[in-house]
C-alpha atoms as a PDB file:
ATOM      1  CA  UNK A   1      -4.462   5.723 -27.176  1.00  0.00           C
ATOM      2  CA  UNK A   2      -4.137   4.635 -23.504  1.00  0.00           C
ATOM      3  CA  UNK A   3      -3.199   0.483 -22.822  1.00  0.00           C
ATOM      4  CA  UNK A   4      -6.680  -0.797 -22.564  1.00  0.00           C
ATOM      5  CA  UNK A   5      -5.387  -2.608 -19.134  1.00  0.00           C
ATOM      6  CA  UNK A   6      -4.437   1.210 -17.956  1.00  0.00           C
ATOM      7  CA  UNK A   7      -7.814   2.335 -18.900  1.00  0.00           C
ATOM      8  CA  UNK A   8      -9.702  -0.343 -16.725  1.00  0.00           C
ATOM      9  CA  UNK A   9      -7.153   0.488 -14.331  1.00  0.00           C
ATOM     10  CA  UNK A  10      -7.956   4.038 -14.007  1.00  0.00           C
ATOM     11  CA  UNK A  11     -11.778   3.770 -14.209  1.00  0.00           C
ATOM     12  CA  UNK A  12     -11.946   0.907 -11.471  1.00  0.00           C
ATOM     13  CA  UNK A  13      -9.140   3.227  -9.688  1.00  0.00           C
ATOM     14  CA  UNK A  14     -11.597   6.439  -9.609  1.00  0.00           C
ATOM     15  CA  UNK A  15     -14.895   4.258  -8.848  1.00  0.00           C
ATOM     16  CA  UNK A  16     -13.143   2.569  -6.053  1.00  0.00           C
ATOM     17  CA  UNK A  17     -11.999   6.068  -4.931  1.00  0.00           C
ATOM     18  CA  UNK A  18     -16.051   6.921  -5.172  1.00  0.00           C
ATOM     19  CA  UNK A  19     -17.227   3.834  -2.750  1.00  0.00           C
ATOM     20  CA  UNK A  20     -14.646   4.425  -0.518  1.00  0.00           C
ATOM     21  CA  UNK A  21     -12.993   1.064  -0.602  1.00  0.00           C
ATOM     22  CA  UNK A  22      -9.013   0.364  -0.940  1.00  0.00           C
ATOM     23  CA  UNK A  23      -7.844  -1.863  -2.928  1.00  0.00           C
ATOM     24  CA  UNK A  24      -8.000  -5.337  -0.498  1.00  0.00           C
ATOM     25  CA  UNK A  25     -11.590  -4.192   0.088  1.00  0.00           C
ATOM     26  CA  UNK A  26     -12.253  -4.080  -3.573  1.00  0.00           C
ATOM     27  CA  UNK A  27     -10.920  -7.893  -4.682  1.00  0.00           C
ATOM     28  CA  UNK A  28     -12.481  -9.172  -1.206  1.00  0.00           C
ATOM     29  CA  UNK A  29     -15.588  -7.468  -2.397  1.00  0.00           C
ATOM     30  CA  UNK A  30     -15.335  -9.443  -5.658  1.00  0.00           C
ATOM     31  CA  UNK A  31     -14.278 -12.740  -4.346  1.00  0.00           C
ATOM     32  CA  UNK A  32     -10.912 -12.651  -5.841  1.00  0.00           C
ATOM     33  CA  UNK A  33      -7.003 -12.219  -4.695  1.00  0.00           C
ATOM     34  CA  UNK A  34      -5.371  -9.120  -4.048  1.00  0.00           C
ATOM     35  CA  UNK A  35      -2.661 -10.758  -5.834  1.00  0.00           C
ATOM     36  CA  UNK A  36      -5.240 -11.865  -8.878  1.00  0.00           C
ATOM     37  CA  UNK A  37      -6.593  -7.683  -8.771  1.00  0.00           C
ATOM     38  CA  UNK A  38      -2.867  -6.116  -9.231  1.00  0.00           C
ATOM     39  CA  UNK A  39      -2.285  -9.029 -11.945  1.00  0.00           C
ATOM     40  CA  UNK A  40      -5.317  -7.681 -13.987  1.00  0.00           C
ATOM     41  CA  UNK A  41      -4.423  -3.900 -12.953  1.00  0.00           C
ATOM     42  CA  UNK A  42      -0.881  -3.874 -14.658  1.00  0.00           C
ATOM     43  CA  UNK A  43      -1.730  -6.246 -17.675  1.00  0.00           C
ATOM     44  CA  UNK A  44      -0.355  -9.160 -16.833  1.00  0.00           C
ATOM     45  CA  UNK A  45      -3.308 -11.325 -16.474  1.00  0.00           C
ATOM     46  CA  UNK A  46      -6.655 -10.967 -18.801  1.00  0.00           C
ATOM     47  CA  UNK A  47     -10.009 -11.057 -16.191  1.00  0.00           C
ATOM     48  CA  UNK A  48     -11.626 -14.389 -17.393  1.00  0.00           C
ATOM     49  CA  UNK A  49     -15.350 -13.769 -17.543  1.00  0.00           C
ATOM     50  CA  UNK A  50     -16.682 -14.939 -14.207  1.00  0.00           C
ATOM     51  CA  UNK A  51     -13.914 -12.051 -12.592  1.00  0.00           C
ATOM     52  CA  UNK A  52     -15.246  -9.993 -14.545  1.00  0.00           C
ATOM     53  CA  UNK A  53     -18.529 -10.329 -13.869  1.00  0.00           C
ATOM     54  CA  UNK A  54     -17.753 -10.190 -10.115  1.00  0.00           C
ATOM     55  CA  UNK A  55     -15.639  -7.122 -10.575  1.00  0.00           C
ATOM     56  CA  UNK A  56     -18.821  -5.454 -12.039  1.00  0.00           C
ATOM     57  CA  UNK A  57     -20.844  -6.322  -9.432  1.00  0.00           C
ATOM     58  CA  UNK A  58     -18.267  -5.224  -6.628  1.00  0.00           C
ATOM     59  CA  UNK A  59     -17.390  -1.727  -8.303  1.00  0.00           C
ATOM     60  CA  UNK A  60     -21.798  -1.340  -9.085  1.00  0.00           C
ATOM     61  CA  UNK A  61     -21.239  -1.299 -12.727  1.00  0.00           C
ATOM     62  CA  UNK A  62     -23.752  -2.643 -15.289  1.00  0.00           C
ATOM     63  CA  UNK A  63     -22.696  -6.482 -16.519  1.00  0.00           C
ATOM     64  CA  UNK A  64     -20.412  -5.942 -19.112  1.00  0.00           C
ATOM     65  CA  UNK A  65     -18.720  -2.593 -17.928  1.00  0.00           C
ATOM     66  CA  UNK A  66     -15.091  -4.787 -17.220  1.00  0.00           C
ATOM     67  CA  UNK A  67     -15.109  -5.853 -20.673  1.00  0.00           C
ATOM     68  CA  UNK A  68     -16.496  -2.454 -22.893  1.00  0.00           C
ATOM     69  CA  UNK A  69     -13.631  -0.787 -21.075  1.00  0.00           C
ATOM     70  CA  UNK A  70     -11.229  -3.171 -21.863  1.00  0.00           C
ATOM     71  CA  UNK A  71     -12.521  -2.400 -25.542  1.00  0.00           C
ATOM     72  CA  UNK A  72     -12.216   0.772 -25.494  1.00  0.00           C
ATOM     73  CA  UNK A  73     -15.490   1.963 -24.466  1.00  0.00           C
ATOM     74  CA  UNK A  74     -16.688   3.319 -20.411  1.00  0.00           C
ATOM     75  CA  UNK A  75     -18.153   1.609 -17.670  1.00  0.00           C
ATOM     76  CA  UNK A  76     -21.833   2.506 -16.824  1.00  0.00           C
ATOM     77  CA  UNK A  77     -23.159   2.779 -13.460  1.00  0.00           C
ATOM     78  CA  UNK A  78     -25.581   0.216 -12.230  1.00  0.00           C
ATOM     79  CA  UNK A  79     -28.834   1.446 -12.292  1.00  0.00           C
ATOM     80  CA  UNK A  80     -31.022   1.258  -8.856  1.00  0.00           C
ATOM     81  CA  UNK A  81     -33.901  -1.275  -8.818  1.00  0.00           C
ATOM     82  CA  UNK A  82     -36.906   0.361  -7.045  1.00  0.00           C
ATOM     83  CA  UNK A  83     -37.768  -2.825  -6.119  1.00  0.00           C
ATOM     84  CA  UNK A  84     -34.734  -3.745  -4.246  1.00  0.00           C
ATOM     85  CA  UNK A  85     -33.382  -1.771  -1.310  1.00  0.00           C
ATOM     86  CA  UNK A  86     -30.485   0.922  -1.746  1.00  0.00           C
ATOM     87  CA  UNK A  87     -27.168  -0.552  -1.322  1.00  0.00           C
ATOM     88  CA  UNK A  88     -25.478  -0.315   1.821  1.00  0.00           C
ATOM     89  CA  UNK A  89     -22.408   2.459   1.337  1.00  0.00           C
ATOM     90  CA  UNK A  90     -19.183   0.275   2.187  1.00  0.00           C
ATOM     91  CA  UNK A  91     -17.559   1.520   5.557  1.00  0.00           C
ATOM     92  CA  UNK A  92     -14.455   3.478   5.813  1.00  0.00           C
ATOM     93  CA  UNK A  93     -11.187   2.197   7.001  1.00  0.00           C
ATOM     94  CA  UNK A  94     -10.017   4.081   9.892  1.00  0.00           C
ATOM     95  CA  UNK A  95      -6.907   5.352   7.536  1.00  0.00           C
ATOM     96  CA  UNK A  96      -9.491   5.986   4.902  1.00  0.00           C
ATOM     97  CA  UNK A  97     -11.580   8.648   7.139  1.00  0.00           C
ATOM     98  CA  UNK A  98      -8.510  10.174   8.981  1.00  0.00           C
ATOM     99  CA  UNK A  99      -7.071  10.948   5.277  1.00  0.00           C
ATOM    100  CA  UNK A 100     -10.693  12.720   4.145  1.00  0.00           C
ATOM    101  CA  UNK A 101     -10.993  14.398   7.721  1.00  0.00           C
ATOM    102  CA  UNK A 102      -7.375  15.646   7.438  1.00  0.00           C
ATOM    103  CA  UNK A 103      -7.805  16.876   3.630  1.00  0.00           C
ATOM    104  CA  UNK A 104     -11.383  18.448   4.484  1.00  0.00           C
ATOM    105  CA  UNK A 105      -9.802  20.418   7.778  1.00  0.00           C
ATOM    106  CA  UNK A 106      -6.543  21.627   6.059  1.00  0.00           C
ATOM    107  CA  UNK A 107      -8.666  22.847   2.929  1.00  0.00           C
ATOM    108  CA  UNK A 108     -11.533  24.892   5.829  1.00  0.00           C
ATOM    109  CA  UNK A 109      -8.129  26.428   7.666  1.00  0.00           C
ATOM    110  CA  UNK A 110      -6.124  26.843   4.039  1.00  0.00           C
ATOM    111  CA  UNK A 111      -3.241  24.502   6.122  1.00  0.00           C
ATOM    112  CA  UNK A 112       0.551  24.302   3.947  1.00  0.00           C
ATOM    113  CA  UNK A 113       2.050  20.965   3.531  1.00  0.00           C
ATOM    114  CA  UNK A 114       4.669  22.154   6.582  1.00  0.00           C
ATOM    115  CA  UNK A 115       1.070  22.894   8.569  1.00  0.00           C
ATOM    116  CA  UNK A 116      -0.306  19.408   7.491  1.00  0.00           C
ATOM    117  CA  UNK A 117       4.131  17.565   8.466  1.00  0.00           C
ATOM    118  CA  UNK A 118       4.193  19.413  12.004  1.00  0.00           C
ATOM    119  CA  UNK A 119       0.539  18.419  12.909  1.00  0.00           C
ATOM    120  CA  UNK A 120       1.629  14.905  11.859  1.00  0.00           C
ATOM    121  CA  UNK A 121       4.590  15.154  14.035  1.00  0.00           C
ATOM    122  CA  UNK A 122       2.809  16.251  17.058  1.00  0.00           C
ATOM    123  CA  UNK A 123      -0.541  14.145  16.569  1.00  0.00           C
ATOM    124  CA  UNK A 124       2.619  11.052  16.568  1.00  0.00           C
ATOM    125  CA  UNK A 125       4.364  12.443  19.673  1.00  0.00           C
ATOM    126  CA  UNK A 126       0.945  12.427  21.202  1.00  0.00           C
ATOM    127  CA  UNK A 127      -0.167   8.967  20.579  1.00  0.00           C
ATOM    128  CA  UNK A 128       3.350   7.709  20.707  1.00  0.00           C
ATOM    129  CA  UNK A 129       2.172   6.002  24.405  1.00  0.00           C
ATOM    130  CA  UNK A 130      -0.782   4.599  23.524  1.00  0.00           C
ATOM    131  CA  UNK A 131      -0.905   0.599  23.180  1.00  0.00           C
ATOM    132  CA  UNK A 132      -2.149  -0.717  19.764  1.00  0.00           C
ATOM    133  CA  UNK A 133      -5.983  -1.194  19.405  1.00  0.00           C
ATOM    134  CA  UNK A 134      -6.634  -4.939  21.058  1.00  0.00           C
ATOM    135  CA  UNK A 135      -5.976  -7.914  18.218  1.00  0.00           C
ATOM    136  CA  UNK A 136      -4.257  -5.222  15.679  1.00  0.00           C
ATOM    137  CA  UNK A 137      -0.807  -5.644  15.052  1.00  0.00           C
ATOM    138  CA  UNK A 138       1.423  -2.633  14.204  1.00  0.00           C
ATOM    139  CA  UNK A 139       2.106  -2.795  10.247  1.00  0.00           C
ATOM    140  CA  UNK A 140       4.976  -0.277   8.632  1.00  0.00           C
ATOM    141  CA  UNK A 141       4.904   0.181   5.510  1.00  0.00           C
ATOM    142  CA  UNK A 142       7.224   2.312   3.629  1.00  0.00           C
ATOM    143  CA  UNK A 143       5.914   5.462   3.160  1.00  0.00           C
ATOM    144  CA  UNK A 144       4.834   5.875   6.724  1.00  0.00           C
ATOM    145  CA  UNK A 145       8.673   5.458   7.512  1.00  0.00           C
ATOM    146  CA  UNK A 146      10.276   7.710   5.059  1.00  0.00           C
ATOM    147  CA  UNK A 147       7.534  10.603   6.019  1.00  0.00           C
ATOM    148  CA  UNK A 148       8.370   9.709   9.547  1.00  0.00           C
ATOM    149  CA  UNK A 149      11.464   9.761   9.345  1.00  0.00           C
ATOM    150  CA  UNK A 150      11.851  12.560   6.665  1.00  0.00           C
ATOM    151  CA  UNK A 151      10.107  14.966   9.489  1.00  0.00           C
ATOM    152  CA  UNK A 152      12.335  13.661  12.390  1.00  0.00           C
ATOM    153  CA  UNK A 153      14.886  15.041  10.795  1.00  0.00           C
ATOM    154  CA  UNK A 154      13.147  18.092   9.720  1.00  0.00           C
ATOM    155  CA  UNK A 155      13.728  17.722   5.694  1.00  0.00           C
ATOM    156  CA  UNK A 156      12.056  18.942   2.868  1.00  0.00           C
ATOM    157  CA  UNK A 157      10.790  16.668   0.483  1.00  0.00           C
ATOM    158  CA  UNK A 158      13.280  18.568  -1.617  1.00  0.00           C
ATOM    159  CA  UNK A 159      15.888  18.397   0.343  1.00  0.00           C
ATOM    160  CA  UNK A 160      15.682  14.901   0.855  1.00  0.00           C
ATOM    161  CA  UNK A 161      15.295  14.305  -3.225  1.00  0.00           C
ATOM    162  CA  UNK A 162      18.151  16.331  -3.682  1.00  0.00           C
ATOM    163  CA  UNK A 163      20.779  13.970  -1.853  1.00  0.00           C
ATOM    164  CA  UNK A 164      18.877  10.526  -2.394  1.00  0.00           C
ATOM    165  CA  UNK A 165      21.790   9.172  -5.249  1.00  0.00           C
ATOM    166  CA  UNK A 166      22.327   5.908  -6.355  1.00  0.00           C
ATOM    167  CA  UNK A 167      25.467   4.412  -4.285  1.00  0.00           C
ATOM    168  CA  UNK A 168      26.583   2.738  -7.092  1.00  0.00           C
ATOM    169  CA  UNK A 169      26.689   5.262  -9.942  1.00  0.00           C
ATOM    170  CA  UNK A 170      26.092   8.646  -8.323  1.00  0.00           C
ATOM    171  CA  UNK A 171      22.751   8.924 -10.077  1.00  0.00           C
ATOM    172  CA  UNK A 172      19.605  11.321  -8.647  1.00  0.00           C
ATOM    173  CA  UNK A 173      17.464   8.424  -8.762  1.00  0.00           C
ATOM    174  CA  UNK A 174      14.544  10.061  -6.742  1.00  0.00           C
ATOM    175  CA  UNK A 175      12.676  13.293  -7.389  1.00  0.00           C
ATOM    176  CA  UNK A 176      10.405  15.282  -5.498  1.00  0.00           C
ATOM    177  CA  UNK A 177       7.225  14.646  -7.119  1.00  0.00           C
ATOM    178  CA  UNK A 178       7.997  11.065  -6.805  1.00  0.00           C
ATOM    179  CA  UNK A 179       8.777  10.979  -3.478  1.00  0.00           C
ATOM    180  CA  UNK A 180       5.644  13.154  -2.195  1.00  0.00           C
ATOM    181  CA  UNK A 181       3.496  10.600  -3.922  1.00  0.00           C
ATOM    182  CA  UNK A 182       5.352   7.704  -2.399  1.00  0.00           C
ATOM    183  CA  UNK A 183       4.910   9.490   1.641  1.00  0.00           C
ATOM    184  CA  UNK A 184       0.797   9.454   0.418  1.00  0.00           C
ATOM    185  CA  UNK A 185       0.703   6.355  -0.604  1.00  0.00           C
ATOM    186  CA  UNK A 186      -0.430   7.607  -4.152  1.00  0.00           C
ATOM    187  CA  UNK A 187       2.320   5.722  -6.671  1.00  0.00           C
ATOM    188  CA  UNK A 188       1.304   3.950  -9.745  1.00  0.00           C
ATOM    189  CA  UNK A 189       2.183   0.255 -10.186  1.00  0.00           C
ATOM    190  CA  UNK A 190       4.312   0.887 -12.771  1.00  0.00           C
ATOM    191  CA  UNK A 191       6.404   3.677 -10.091  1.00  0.00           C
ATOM    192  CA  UNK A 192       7.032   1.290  -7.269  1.00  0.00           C
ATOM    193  CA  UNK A 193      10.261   1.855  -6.058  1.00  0.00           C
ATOM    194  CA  UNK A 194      13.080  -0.437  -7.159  1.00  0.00           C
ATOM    195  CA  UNK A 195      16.932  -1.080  -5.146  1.00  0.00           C
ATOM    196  CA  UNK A 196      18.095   1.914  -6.734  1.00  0.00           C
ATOM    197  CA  UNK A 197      15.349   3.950  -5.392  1.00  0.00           C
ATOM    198  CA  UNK A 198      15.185   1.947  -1.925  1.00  0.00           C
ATOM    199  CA  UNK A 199      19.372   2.468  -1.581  1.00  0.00           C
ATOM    200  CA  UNK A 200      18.746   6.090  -2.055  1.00  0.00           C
ATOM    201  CA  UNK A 201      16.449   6.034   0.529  1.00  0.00           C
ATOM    202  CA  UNK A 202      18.997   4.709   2.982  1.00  0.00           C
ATOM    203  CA  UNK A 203      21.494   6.620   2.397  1.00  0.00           C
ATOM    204  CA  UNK A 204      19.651  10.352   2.039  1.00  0.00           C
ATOM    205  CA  UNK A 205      17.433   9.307   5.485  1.00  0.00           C
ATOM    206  CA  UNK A 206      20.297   7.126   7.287  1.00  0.00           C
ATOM    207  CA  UNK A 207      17.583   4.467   7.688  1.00  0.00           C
ATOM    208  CA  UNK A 208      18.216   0.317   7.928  1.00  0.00           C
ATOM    209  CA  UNK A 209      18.252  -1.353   4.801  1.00  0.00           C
ATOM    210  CA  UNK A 210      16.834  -4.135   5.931  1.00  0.00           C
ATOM    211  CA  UNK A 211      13.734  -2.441   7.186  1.00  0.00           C
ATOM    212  CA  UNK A 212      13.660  -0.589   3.948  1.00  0.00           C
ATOM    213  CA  UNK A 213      13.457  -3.541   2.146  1.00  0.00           C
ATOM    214  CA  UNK A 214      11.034  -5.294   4.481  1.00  0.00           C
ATOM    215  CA  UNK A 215       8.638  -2.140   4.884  1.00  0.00           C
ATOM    216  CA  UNK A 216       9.026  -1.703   0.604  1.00  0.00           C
ATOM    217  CA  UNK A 217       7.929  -5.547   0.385  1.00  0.00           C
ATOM    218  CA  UNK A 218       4.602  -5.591   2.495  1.00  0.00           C
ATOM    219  CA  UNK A 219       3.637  -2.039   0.950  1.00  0.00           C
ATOM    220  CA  UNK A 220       3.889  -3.151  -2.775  1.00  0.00           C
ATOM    221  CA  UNK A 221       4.524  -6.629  -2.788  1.00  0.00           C
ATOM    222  CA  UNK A 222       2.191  -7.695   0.133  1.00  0.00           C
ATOM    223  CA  UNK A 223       5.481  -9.862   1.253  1.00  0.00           C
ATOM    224  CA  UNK A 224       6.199 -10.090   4.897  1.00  0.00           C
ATOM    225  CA  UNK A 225       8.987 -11.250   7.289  1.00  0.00           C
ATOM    226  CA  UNK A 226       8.877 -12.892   9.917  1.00  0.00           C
ATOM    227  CA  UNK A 227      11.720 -12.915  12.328  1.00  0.00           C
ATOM    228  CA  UNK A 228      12.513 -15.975  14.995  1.00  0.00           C
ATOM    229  CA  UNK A 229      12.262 -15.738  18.734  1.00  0.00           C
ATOM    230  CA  UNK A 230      15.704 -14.782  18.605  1.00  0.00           C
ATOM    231  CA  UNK A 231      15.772 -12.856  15.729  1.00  0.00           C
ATOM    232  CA  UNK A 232      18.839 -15.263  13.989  1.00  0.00           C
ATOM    233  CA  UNK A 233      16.507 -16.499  11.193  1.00  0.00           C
ATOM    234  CA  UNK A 234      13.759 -15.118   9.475  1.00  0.00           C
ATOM    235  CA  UNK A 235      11.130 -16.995   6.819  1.00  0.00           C
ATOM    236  CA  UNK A 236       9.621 -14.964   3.667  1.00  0.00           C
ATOM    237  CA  UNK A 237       5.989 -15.362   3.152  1.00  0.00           C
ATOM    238  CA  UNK A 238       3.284 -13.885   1.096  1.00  0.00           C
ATOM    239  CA  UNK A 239       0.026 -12.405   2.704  1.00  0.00           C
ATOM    240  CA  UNK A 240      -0.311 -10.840   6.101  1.00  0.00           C
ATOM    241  CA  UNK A 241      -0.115 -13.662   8.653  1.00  0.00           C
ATOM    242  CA  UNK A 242      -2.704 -14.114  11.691  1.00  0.00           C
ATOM    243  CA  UNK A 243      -1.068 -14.149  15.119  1.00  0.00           C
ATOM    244  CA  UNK A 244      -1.852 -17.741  15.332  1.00  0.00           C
ATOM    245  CA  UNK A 245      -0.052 -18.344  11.508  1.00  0.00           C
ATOM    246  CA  UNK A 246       3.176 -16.120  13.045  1.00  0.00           C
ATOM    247  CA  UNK A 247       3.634 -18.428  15.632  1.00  0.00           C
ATOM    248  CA  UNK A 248       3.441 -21.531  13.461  1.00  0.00           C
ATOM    249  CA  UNK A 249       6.395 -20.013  11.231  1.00  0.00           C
ATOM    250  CA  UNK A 250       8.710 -19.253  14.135  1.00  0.00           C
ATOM    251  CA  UNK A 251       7.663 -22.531  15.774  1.00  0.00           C
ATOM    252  CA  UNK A 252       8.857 -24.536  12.416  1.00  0.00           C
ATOM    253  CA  UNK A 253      11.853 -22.539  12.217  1.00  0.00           C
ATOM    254  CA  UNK A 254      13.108 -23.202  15.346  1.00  0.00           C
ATOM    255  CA  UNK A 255      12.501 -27.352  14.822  1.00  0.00           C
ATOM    256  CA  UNK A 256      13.845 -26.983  11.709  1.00  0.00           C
ATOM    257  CA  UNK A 257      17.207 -24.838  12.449  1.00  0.00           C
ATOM    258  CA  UNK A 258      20.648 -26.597  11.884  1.00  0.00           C
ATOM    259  CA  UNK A 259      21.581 -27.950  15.245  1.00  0.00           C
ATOM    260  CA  UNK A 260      25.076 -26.176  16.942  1.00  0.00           C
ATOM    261  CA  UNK A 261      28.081 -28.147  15.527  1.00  0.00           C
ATOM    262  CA  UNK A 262      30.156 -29.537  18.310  1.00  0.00           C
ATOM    263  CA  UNK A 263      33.840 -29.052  17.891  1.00  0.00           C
ATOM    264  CA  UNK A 264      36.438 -32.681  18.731  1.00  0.00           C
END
């Protein structure tokens, strides 16, 4: 019998999938952390009844869904009120609609994944140019760079799989499968990569370690960097940072740096 935290984790996984929302929009939606949602996804935490009770209301489940799955049993759909208006469908992130546009046009034109890889690669090339959208800062997460850089160098994901080894012991510590999901986003909490995997990575796709392990921490870990003005110290913090918030980090860290020792 599935881990009744899997099971709530699959059913809020599929209804979430069914409203359109990703995960941040999901425990902003219920009034909670992202931090506090993954902590309840993989078991670690219990909801306590009020999070509960918002996480029913957020995913449109009858009261009491969170905990009959939890028990064993199946969520139920809210049922509409004809006295109160139809809810509002929750809108699409832009990455949201691209992904259903992309997976409706390549099913209408019966696209391979090498038709889906070279229009990536030229839809890139094409809005390599164009300046960010006004107030959004450019975010990379992981898989966007090994698919990037996976197709710059014009590997398979096989081929890739096949020489991503574990420095250390030699090991094939990344297979295909694995690897596809991790380029759409699409791993399980329990498959998040770990050094061995993120080594491999490096090595098979010659990429920077430290980027690895920066791009690997905001993806899974929501844990950003932040790099001074002159890039010789950098601060850890948790949550994506406003501009204003950036600038307060690098500020402190340049007070706070050890002064220059003066030799004699």
């Amino acid at each position: 019998m599935p881990d009744p935290h899997e099971r709530l984790d699959d059913a809020m996984n599929q209804r979430r999938l069914e409203l359109g929302l990703q995960w941040r929009d999901l425990a902003a939606a219920a009034g909670i952390s992202y931090e506090a949602l993954r902590s309840i996804r993989r078991g670690v935490s219990a909801p306590a009844d009020l999070t509960a009770r918002k996480l029913d209301d957020a995913l449109q489940w009858e009261p009491g869904s969170v905990r009959a799955t939890l028990a064993g049993g199946t969520p139920a759909l809210r049922q509409s009120d004809p006295t109160t208006p139809a809810p509002v469908a929750p809108t699409l992130t832009p990455g949201e609609a691209l992904r259903r546009m992309i997976r409706a046009s390549a099913r209408e034109l019966g696209a391979t994944r090498d038709d889906v890889d070279e229009a990536f690669t030229l839809a890139r090339q094409d809005l390599a140019d164009l300046p960010p959208a006004p107030g959004r800062r450019v975010r990379t997460d992981l898989s966007d760079m090994v698919r990037e850089r996976r197709l710059q160098a014009g590997l398979s994901v096989d081929e890739v799989a096949a020489h991503a080894v574990d420095p250390a012991t030699g090991e094939h510590v990344v297979d295909a499968d694995w690897l596809d999901r991790l380029e759409r986003s699409a791993l399980a909490p329990h498959e998040y990569p770990e050094y061995p995997q993120l080594d491999a990575l490096v090595g098979a796709l010659n990429l920077d370690p430290d980027q690895v392990q920066g791009a690997a921490g905001v993806q899974f870990m929501d844990v950003h960097t932040v790099w001074s003005d002159d890039g010789q110290a950098r601060a850890i913090v948790h949550g994506e940072l406003s501009p204003e918030d950036r600038q307060k980090v690098q500020t402190l860290m340049q007070m706070y740096r050890p002064a220059p020792r003066r030799d004699g």
